[in-house]
N, C-alpha and C. Protein backbone atom coordinates (compact mmCIF):
# COMPACT_ATOMS: atom_id res chain seq x y z
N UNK A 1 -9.47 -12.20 -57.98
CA UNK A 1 -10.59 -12.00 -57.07
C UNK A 1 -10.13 -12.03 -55.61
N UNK A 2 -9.11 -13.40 -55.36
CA UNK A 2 -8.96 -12.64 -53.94
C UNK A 2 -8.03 -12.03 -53.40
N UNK A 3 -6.95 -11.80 -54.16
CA UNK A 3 -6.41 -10.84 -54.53
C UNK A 3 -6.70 -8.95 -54.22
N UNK A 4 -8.50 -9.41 -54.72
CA UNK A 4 -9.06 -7.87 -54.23
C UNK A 4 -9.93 -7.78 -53.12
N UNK A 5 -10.24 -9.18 -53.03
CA UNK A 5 -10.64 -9.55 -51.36
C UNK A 5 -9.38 -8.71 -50.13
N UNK A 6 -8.30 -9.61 -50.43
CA UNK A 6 -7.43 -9.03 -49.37
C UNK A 6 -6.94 -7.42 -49.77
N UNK A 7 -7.48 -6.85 -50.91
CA UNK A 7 -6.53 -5.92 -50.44
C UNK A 7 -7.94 -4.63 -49.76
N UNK A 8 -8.92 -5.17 -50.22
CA UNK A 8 -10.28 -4.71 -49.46
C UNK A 8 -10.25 -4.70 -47.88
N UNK A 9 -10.26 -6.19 -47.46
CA UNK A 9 -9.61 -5.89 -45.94
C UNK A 9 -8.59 -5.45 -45.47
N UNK A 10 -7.40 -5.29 -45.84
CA UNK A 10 -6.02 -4.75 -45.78
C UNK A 10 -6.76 -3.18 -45.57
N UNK A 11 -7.60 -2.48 -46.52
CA UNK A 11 -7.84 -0.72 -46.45
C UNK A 11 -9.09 -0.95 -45.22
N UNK A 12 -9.57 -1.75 -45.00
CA UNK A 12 -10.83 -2.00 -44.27
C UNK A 12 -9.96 -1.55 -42.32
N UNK A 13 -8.82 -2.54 -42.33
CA UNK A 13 -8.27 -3.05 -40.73
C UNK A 13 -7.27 -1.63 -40.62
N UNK A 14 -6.48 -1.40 -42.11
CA UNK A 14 -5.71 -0.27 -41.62
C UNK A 14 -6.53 1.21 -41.64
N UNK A 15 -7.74 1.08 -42.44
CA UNK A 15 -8.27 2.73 -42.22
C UNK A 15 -9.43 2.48 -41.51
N UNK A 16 -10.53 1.91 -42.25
CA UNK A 16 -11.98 1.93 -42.08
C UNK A 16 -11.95 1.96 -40.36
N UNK A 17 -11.41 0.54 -40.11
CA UNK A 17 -11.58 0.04 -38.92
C UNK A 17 -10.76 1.40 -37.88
N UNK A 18 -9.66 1.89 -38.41
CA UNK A 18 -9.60 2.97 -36.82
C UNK A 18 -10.22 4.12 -37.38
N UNK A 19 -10.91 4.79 -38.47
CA UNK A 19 -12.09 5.04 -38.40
C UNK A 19 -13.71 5.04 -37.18
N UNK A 20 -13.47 3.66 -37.31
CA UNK A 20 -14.30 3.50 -36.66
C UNK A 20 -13.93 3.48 -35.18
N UNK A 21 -13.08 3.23 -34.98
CA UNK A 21 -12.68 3.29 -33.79
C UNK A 21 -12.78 4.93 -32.81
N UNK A 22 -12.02 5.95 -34.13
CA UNK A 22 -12.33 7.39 -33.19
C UNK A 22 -13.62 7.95 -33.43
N UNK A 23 -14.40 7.32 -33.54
CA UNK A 23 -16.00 7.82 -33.82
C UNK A 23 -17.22 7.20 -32.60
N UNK A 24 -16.14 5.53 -31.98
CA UNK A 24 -16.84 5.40 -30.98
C UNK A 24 -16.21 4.61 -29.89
N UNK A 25 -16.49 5.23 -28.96
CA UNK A 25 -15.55 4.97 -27.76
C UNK A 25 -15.74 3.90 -27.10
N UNK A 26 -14.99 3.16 -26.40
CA UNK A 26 -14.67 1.97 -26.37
C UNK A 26 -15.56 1.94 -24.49
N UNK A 27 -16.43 0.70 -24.75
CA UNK A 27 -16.62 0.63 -23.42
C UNK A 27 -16.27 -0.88 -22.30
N UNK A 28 -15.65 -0.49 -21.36
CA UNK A 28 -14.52 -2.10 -20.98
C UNK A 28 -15.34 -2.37 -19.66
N UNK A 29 -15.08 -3.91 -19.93
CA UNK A 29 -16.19 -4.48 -19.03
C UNK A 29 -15.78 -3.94 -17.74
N UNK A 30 -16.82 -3.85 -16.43
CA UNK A 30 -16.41 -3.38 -15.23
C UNK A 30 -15.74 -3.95 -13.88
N UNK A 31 -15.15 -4.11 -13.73
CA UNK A 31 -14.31 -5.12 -12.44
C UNK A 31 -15.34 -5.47 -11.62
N UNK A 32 -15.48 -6.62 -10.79
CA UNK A 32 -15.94 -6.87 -9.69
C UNK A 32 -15.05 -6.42 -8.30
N UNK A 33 -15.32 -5.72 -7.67
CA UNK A 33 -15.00 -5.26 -6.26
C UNK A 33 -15.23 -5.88 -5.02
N UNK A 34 -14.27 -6.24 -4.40
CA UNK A 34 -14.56 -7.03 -3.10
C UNK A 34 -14.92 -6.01 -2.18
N UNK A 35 -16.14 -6.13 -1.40
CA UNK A 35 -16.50 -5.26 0.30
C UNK A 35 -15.26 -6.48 1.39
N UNK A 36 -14.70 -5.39 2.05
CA UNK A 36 -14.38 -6.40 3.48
C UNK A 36 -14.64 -7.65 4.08
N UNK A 37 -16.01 -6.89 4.04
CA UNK A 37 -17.30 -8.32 4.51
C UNK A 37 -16.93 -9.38 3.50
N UNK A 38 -16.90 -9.06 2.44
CA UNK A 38 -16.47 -10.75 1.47
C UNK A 38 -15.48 -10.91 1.05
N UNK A 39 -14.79 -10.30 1.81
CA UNK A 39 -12.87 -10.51 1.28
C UNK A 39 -12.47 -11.76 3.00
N UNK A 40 -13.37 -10.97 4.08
CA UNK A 40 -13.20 -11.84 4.81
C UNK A 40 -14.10 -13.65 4.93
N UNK A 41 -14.90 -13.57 4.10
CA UNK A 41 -15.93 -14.34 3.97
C UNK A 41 -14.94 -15.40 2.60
N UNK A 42 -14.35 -14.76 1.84
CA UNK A 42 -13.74 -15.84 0.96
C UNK A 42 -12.21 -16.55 2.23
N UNK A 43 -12.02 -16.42 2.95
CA UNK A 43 -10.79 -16.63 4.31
C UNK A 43 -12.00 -17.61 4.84
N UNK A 44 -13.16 -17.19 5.76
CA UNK A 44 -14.02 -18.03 6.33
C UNK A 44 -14.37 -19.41 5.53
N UNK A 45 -14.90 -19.53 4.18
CA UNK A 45 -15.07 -20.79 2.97
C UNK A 45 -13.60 -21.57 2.68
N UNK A 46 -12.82 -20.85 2.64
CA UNK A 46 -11.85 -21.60 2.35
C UNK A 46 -11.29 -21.11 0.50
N UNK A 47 -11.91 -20.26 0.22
CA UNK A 47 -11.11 -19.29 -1.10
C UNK A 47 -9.69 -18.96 -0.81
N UNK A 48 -9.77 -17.99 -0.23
CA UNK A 48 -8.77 -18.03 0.48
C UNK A 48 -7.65 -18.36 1.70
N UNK A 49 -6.50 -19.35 1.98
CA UNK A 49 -6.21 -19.94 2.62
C UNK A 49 -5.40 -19.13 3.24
N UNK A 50 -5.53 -19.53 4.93
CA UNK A 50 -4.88 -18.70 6.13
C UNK A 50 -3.34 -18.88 5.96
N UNK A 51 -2.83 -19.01 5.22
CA UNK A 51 -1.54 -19.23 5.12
C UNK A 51 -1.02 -18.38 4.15
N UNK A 52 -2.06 -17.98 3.52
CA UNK A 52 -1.63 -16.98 2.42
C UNK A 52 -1.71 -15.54 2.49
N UNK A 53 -0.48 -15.34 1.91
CA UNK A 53 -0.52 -13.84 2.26
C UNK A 53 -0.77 -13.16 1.24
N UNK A 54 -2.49 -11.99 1.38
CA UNK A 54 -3.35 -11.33 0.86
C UNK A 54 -3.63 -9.96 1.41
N UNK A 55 -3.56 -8.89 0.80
CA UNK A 55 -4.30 -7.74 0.96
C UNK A 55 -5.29 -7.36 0.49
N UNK A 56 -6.17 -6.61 0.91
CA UNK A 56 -7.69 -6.41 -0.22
C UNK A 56 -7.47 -4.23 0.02
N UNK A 57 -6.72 -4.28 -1.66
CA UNK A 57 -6.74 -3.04 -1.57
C UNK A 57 -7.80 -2.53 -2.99
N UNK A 58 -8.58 -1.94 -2.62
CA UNK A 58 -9.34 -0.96 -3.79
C UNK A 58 -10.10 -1.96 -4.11
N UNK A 59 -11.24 -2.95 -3.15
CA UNK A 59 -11.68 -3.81 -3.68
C UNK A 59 -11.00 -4.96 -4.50
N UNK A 60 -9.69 -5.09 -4.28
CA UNK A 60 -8.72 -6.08 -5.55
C UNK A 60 -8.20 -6.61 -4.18
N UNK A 61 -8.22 -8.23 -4.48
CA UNK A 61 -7.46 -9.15 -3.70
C UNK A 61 -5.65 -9.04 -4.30
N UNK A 62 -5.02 -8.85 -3.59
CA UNK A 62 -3.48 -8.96 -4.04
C UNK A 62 -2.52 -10.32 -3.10
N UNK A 63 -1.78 -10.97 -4.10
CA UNK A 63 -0.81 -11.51 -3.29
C UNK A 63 0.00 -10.79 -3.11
N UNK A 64 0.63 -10.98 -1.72
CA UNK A 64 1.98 -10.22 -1.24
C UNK A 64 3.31 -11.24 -1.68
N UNK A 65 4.62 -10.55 -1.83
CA UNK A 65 5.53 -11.70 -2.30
C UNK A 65 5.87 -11.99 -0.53
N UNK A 66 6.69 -13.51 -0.27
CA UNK A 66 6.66 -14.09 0.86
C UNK A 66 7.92 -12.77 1.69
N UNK A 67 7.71 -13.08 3.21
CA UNK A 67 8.59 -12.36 4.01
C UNK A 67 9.95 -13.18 3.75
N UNK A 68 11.30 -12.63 3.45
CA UNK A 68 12.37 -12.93 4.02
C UNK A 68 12.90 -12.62 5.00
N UNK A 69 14.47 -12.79 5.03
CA UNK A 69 14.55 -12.57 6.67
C UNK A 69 15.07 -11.02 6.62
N UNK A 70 15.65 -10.45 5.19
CA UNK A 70 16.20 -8.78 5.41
C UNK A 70 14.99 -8.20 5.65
N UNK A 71 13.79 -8.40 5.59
CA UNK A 71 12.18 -7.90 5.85
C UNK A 71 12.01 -7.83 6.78
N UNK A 72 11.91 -9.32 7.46
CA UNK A 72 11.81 -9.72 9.00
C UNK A 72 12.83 -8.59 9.88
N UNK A 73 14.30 -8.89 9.79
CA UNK A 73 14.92 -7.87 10.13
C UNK A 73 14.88 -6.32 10.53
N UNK A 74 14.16 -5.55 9.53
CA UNK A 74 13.41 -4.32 9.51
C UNK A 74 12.87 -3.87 10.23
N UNK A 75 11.72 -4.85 10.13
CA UNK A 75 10.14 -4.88 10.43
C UNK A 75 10.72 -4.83 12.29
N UNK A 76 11.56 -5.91 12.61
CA UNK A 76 11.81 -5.86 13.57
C UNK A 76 12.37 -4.75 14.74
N UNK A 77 13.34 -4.33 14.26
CA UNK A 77 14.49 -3.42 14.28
C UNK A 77 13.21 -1.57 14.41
N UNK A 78 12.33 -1.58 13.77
CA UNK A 78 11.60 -0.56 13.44
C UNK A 78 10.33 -1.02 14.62
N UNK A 79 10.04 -1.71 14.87
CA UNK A 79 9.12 -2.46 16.29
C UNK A 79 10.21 -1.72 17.55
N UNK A 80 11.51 -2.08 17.72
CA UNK A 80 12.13 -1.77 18.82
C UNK A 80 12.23 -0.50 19.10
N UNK A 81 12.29 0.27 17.84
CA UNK A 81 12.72 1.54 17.65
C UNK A 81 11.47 1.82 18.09
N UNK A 82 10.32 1.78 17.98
CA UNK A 82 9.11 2.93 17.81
C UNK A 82 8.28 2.50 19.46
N UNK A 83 8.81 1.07 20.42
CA UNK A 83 8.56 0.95 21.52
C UNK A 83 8.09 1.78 22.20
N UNK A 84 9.49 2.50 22.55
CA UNK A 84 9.69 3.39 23.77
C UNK A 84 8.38 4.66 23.62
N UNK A 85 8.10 4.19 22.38
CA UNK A 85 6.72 5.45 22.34
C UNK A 85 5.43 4.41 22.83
N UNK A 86 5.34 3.55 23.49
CA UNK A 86 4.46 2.87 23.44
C UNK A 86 3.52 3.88 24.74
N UNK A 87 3.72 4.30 25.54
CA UNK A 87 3.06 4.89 26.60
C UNK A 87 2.15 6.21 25.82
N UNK A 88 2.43 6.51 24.46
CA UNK A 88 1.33 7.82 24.04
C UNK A 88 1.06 7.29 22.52
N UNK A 89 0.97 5.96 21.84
CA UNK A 89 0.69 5.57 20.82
C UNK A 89 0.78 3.88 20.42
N UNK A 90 0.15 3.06 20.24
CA UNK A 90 -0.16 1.42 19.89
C UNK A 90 0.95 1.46 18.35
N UNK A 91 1.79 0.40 18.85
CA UNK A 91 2.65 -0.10 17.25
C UNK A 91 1.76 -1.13 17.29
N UNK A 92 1.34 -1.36 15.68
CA UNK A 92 0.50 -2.08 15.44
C UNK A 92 1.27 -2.76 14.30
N UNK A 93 1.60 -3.70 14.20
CA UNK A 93 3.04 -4.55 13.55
C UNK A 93 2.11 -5.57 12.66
N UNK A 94 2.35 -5.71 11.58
CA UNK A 94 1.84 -6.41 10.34
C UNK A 94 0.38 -6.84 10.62
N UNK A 95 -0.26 -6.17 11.02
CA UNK A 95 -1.92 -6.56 11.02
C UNK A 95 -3.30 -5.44 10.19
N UNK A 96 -4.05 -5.65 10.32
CA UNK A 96 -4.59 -4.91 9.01
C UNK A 96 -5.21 -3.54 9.49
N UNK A 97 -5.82 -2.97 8.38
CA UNK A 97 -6.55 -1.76 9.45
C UNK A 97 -7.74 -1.26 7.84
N UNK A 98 -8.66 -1.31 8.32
CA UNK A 98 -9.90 -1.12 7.62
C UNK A 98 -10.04 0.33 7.29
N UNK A 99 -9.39 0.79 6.11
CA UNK A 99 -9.31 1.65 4.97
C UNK A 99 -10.53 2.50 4.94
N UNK A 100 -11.27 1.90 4.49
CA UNK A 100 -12.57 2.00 3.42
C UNK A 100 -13.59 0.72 3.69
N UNK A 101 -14.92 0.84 2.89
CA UNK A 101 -15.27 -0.81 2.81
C UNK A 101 -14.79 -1.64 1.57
N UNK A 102 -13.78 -0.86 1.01
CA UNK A 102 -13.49 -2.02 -0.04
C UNK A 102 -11.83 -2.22 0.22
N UNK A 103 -11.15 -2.00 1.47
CA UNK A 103 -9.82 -1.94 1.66
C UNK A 103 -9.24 -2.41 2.90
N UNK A 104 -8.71 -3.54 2.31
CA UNK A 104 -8.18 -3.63 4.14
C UNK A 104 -6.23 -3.96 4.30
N UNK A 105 -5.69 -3.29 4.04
CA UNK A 105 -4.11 -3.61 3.51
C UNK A 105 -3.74 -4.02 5.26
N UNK A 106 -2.51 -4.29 4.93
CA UNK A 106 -1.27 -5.17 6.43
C UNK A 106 -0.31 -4.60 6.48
N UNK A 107 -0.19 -3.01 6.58
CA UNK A 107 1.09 -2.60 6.64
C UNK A 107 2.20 -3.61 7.70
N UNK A 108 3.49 -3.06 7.26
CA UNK A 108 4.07 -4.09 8.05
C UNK A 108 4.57 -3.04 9.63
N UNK A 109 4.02 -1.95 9.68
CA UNK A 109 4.34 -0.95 11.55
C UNK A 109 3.03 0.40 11.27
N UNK A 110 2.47 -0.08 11.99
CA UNK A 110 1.87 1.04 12.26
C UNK A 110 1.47 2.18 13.19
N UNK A 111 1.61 3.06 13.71
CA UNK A 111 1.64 4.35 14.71
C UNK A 111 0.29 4.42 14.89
N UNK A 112 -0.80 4.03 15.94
CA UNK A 112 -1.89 4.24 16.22
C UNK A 112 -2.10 5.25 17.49
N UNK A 113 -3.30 6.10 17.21
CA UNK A 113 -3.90 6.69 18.11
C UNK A 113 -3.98 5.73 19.35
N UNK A 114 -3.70 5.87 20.53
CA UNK A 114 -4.38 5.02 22.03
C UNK A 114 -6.01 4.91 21.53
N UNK A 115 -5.89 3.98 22.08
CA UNK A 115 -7.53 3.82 22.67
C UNK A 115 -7.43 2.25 23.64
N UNK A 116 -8.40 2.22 24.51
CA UNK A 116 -7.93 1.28 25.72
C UNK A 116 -8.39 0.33 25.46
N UNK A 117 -9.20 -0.14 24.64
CA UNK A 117 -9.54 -1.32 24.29
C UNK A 117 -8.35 -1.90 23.58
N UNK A 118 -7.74 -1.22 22.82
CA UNK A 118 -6.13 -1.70 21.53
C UNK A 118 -7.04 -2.14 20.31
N UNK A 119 -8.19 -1.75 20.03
CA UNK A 119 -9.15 -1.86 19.07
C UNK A 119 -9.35 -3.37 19.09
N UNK A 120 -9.75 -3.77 20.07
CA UNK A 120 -10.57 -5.22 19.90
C UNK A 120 -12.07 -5.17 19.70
N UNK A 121 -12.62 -4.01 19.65
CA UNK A 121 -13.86 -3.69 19.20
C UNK A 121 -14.36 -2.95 18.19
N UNK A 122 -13.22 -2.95 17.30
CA UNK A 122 -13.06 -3.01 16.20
C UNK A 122 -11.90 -2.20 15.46
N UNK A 123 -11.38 -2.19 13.68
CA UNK A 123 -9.89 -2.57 13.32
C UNK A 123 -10.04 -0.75 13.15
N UNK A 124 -8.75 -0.58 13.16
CA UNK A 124 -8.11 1.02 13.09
C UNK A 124 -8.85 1.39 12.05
N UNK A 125 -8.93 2.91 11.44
CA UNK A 125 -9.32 3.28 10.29
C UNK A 125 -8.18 4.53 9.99
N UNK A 126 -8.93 4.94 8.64
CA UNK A 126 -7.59 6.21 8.89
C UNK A 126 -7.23 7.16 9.58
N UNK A 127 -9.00 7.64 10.65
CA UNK A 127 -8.44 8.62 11.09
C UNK A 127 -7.63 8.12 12.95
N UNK A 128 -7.47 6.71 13.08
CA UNK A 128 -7.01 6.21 14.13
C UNK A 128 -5.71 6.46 13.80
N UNK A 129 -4.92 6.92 12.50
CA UNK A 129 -3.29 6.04 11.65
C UNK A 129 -2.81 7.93 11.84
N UNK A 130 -1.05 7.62 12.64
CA UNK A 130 -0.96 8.33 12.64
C UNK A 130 0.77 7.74 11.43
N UNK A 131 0.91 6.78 11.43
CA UNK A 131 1.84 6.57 10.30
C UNK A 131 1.86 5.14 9.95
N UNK A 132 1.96 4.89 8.54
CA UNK A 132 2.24 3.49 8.07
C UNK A 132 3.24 3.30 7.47
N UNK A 133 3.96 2.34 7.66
CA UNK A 133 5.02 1.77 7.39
C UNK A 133 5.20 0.63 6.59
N UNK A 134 5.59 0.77 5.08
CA UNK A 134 5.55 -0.27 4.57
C UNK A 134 7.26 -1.03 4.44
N UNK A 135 7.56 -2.27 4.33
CA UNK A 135 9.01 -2.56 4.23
C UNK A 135 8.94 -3.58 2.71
N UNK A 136 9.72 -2.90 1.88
CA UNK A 136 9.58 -3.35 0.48
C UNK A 136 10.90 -3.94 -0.28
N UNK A 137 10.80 -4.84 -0.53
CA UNK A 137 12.41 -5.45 -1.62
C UNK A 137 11.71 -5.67 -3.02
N UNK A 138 11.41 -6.92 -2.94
CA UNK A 138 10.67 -7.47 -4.42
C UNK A 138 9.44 -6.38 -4.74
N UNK A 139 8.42 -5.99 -3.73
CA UNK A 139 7.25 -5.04 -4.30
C UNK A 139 7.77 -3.98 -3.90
N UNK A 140 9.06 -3.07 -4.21
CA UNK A 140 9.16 -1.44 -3.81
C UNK A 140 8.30 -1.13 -5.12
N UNK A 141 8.38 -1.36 -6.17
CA UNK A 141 7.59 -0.63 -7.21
C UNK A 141 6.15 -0.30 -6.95
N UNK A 142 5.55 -1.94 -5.87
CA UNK A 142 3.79 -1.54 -6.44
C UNK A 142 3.70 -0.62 -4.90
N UNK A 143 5.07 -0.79 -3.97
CA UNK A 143 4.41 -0.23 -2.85
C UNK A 143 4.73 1.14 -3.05
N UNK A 144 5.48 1.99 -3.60
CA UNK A 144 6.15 3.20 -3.95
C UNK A 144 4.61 4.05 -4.75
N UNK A 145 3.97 3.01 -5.72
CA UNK A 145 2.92 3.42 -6.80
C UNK A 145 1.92 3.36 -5.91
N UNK A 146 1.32 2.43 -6.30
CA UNK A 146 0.00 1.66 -5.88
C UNK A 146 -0.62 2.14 -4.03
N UNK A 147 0.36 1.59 -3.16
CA UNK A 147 0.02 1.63 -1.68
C UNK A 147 -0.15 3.06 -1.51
N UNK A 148 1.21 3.82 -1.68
CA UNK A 148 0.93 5.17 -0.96
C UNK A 148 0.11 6.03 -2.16
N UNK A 149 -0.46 5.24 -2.67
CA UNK A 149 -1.21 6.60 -3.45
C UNK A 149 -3.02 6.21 -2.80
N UNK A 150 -2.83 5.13 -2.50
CA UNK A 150 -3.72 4.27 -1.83
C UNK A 150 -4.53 5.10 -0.36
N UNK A 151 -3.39 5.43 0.20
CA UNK A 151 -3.15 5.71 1.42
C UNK A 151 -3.64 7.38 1.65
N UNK A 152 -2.96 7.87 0.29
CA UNK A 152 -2.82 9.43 0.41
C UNK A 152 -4.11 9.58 -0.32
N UNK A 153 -5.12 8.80 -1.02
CA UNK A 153 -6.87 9.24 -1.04
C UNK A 153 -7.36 8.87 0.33
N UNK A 154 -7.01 7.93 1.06
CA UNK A 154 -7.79 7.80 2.46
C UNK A 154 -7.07 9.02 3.32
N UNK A 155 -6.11 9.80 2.82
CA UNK A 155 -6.11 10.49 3.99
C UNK A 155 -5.05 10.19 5.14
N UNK A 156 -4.14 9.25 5.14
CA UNK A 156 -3.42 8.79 6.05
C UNK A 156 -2.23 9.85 5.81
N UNK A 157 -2.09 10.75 7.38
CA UNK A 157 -0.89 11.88 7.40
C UNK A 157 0.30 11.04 6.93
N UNK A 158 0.88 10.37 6.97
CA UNK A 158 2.16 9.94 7.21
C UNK A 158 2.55 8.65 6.45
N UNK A 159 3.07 8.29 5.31
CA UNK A 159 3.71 6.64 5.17
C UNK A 159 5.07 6.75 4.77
N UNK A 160 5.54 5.55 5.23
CA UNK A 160 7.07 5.87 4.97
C UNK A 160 7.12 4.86 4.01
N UNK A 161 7.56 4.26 2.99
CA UNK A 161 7.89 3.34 2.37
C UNK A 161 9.83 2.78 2.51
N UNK A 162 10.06 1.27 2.90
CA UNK A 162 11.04 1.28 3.53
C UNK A 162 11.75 0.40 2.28
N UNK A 163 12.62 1.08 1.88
CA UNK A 163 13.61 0.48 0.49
C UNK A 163 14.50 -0.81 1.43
N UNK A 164 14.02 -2.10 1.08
CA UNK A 164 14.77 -2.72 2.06
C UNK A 164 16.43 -3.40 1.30
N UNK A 165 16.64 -2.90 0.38
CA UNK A 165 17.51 -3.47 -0.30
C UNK A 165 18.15 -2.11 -0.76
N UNK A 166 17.96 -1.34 -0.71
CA UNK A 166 18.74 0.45 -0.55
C UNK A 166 19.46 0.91 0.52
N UNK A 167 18.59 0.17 1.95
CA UNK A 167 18.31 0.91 2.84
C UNK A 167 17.96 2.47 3.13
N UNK A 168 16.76 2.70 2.22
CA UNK A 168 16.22 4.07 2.04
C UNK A 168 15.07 3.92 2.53
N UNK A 169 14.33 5.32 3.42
CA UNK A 169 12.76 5.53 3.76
C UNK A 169 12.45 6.26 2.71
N UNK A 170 11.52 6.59 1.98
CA UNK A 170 10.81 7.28 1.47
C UNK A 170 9.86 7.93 2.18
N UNK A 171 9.53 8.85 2.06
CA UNK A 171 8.80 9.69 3.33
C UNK A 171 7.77 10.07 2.73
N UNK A 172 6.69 10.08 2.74
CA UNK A 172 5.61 10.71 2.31
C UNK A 172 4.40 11.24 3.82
N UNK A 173 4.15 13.06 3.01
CA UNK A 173 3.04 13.41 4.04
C UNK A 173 2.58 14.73 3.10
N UNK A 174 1.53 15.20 4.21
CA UNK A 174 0.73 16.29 3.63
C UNK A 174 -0.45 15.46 2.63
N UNK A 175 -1.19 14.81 2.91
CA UNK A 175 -2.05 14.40 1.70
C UNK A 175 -3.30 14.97 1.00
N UNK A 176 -2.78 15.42 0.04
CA UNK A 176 -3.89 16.62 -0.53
C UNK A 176 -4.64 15.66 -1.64
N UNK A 177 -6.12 16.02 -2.18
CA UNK A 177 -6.41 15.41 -3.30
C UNK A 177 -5.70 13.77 -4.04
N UNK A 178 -5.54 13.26 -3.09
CA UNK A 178 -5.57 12.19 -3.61
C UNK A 178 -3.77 11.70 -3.74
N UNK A 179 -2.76 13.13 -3.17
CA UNK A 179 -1.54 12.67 -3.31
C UNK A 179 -1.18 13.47 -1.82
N UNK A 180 0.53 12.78 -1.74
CA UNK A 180 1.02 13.50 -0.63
C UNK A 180 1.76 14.96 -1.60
N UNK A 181 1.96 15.87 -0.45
CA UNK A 181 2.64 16.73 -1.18
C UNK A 181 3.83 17.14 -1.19
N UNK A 182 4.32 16.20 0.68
CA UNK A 182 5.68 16.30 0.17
C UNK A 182 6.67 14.91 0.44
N UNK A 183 7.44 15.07 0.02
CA UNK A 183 8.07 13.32 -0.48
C UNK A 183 9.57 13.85 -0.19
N UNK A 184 10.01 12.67 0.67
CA UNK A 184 11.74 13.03 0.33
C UNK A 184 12.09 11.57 0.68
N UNK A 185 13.65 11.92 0.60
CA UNK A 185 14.19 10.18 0.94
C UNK A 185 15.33 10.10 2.21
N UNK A 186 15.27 9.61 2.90
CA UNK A 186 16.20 9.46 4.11
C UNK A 186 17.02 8.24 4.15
N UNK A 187 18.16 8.23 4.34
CA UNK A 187 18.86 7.02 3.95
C UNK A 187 20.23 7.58 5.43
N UNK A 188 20.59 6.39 5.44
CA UNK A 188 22.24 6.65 6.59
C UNK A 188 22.33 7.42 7.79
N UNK A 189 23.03 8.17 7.78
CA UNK A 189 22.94 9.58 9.18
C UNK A 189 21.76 10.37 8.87
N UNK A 190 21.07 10.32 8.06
CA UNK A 190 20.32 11.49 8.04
C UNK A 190 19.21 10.87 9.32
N UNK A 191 18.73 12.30 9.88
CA UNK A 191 18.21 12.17 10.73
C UNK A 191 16.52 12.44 10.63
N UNK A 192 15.47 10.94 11.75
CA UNK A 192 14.57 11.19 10.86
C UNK A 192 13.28 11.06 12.26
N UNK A 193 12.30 11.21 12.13
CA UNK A 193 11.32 11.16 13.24
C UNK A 193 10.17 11.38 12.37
N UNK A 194 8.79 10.72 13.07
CA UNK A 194 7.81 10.71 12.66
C UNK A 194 7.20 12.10 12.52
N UNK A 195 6.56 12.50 11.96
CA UNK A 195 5.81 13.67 12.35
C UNK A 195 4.63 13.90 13.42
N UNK A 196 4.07 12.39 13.97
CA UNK A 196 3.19 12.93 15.44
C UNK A 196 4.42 13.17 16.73
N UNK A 197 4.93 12.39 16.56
CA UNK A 197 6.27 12.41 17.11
C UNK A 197 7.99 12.97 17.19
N UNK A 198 7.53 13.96 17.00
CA UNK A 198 8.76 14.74 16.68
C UNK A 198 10.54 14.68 17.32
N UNK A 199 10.06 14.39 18.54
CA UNK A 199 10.98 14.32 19.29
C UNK A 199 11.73 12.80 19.92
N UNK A 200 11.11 12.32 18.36
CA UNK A 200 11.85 10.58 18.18
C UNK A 200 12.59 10.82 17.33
N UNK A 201 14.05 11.34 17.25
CA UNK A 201 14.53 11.57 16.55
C UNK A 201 15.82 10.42 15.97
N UNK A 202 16.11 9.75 15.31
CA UNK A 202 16.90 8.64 15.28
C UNK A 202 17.74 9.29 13.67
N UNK A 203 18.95 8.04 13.56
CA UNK A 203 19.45 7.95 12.34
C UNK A 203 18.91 7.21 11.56
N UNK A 204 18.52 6.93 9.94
CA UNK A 204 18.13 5.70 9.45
C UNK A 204 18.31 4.72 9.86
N UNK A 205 19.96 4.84 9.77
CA UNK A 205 20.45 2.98 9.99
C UNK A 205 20.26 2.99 11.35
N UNK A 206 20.25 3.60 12.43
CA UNK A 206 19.51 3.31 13.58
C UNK A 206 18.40 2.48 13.53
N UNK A 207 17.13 3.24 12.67
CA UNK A 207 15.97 2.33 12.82
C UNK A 207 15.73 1.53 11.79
N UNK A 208 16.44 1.09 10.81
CA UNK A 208 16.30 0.47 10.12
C UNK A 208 17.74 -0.60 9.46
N UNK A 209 18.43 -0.29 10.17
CA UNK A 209 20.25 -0.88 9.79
C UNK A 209 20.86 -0.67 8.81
N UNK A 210 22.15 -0.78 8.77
CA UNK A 210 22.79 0.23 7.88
C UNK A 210 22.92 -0.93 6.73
């Protein structure tokens, strides 16, 4: 008897059941989405602590892994470099810039449109971004995936993703439908400049060290 018990469920789990399965489609519970307004409101309560480092991309709170110093380094080195443009564009260096209402990421350099206030009346959006700059070791994967695909539905001309343990840019522009269209990689002598900026023309390891 149970013997024919199990072999009843045995034809039940291996057929019946995916049977049933391609006959009806599976429906998965729905995420909760953070707005801005309460991504900054869990920072104000104390959810989230000012010490921690968070992005709110696609409505999803993310931890960032901590800065080291080959990061710091970069980040730096790519601040000096993009200066001398300071008289026709704002470097806007690891602070956030309001996406969407469900997005607010921290690139770590960003190329802003002027405006004379320096947006104290309120945070960049995309069409203020004329390039973002991410600098990646431990997250090159989610920033390579995740960020610039992030970036290229809002519309942002330009992100470079910065291989900090390669010493490679990844270049991404043209953002069509939801992707960029064209992608290359710059590493060493090759020679490289923004695209609002053309005539910043540097070596990698110039702006980023060899």
């Amino acid at each position: 008897m149970v013997a024919g018990i199990v072999a009843e469920m045995g034809d039940w789990q291996g057929t019946r059941y995916d049977k049933c399965m391609t006959a009806v489609s599976l429906t998965l519970p729905e995420r909760r989405r953070f707005t801005a307004e309460e991504y900054h409101r869990l920072g104000e309560v104390g959810v989230l602590r000012s010490d921690e480092r968070v992005e709110l991309i696609n409505g999803e709170v993310f931890h960032m892994s901590p800065i080291g110093p080959r990061h710091n380094a970069i980040v730096a080195r790519l601040i000096r470099h993009f200066s001398k443009l300071s008289d026709r564009t704002i470097v806007w260096a690891q602070s956030s810039i309001r996406i969407d209402q469900h997005g607010e990421p921290e690139p770590d350099v960003g190329l802003l449109k002027p405006r004379a206030d320096f947006y104290e009346d309120g945070q960049p959006e995309p069409q203020d971004t004329l390039l973002l700059v991410e600098v990646a070791d431990t997250s090159l994967a989610f920033d390579l995936n995740i960020k610039q695909r992030y970036y290229a539905v809002h519309g942002i001309p330009e992100t470079w993703i910065v291989d900090a343990i390669r010493k490679v840019i990844h270049v991404f522009r043209d953002p069509y439908d939801g992707e960029y269209r064209l992608v290359r990689q710059f590493t060493g002598d090759d020679l490289l400049a923004p695209l609002a900026f053309a005539d910043d023309v540097a070596p990698v390891h110039v702006m980023i060290g060899a």
